[in-house]
C-alpha atoms as a PDB file:
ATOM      1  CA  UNK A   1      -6.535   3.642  -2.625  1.00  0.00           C
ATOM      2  CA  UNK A   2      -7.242   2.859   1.186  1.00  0.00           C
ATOM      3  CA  UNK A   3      -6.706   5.607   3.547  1.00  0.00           C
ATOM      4  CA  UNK A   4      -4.556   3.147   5.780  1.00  0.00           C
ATOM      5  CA  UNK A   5      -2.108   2.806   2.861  1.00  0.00           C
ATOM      6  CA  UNK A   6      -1.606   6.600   2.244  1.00  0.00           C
ATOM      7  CA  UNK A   7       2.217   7.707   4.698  1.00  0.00           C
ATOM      8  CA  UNK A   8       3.499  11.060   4.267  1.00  0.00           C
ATOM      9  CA  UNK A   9       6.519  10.291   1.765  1.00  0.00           C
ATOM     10  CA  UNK A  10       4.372   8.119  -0.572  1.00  0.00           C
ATOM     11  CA  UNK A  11       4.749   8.293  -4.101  1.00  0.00           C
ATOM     12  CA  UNK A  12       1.644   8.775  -5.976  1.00  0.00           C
ATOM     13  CA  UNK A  13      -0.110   9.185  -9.329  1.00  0.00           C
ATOM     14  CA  UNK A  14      -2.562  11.983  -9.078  1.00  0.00           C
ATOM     15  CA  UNK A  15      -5.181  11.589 -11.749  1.00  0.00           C
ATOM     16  CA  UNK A  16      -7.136  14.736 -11.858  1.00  0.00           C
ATOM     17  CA  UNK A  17      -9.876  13.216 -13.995  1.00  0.00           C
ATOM     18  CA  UNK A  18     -10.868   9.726 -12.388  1.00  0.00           C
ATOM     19  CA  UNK A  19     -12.415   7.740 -15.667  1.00  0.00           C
ATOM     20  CA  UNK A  20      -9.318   9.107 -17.716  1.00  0.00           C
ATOM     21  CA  UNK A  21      -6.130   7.075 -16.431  1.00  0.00           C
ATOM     22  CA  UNK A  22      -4.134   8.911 -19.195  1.00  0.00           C
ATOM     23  CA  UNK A  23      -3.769  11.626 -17.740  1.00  0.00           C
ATOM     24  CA  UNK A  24      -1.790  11.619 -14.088  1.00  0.00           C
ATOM     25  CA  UNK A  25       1.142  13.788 -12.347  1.00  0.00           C
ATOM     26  CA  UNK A  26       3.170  12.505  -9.980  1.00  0.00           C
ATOM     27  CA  UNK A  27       3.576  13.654  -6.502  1.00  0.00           C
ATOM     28  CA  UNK A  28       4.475  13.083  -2.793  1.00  0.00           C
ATOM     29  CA  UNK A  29       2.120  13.003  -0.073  1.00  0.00           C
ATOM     30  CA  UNK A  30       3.065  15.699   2.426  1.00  0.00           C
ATOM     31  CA  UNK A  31       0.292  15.392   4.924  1.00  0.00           C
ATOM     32  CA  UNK A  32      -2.028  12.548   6.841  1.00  0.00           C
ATOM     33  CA  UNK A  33      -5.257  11.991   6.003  1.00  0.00           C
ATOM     34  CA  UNK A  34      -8.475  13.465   7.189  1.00  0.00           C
ATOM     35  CA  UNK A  35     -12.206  13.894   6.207  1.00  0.00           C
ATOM     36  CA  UNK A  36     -14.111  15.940   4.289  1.00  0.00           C
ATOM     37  CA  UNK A  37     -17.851  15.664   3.844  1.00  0.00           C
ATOM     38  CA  UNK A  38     -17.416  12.184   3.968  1.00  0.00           C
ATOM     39  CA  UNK A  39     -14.707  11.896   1.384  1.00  0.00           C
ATOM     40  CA  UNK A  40     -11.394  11.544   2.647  1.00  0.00           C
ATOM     41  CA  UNK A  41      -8.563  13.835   1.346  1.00  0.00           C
ATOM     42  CA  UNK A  42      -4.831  14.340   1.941  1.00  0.00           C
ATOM     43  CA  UNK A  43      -2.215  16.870   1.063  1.00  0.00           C
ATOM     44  CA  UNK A  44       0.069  16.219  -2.654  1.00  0.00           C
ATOM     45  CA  UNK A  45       2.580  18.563  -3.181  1.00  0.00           C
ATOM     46  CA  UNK A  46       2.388  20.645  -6.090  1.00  0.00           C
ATOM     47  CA  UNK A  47      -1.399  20.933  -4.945  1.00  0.00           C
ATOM     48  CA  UNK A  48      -3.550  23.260  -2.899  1.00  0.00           C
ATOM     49  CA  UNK A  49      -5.634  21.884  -0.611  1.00  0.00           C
ATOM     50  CA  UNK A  50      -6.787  18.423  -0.103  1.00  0.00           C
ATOM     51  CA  UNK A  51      -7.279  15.566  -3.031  1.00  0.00           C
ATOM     52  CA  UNK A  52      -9.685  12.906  -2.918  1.00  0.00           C
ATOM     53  CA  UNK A  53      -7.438   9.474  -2.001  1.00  0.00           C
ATOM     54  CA  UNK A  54      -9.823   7.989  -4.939  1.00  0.00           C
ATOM     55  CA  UNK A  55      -7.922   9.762  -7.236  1.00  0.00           C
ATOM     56  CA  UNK A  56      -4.435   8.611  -5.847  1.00  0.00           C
ATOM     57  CA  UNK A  57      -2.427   5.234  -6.890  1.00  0.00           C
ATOM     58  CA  UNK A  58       0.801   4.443  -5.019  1.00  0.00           C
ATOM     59  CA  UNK A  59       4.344   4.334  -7.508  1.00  0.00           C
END
């Protein structure tokens, strides 16, 4: 998922395992984006810390 797509208030699937679409949660995004390493990351809730956007699809 692009980073320009990703709004606070978003609905997302979170799939914790990337190769396993199976398997998701869904959440809200709750914070902008920002880097990490090179890998950019936002705020879910239900979630500590940052996620990888690569492991985010909009609802």
């Amino acid at each position: 998922m692009a980073h320009e797509l990703i709004k606070k208030g978003t609905k997302v699937k979170y799939y914790p395992i990337i190769t396993n679409k199976s398997i998701f949660s869904e959440h809200e995004v709750i914070s902008e984006c920002w880097e990490i390493c090179g890998e950019m990351v936002v705020k879910i809730s239900g979630k500590s810390g940052g996620v990888s956007i690569n492991h985010l699809e909009a609802i």
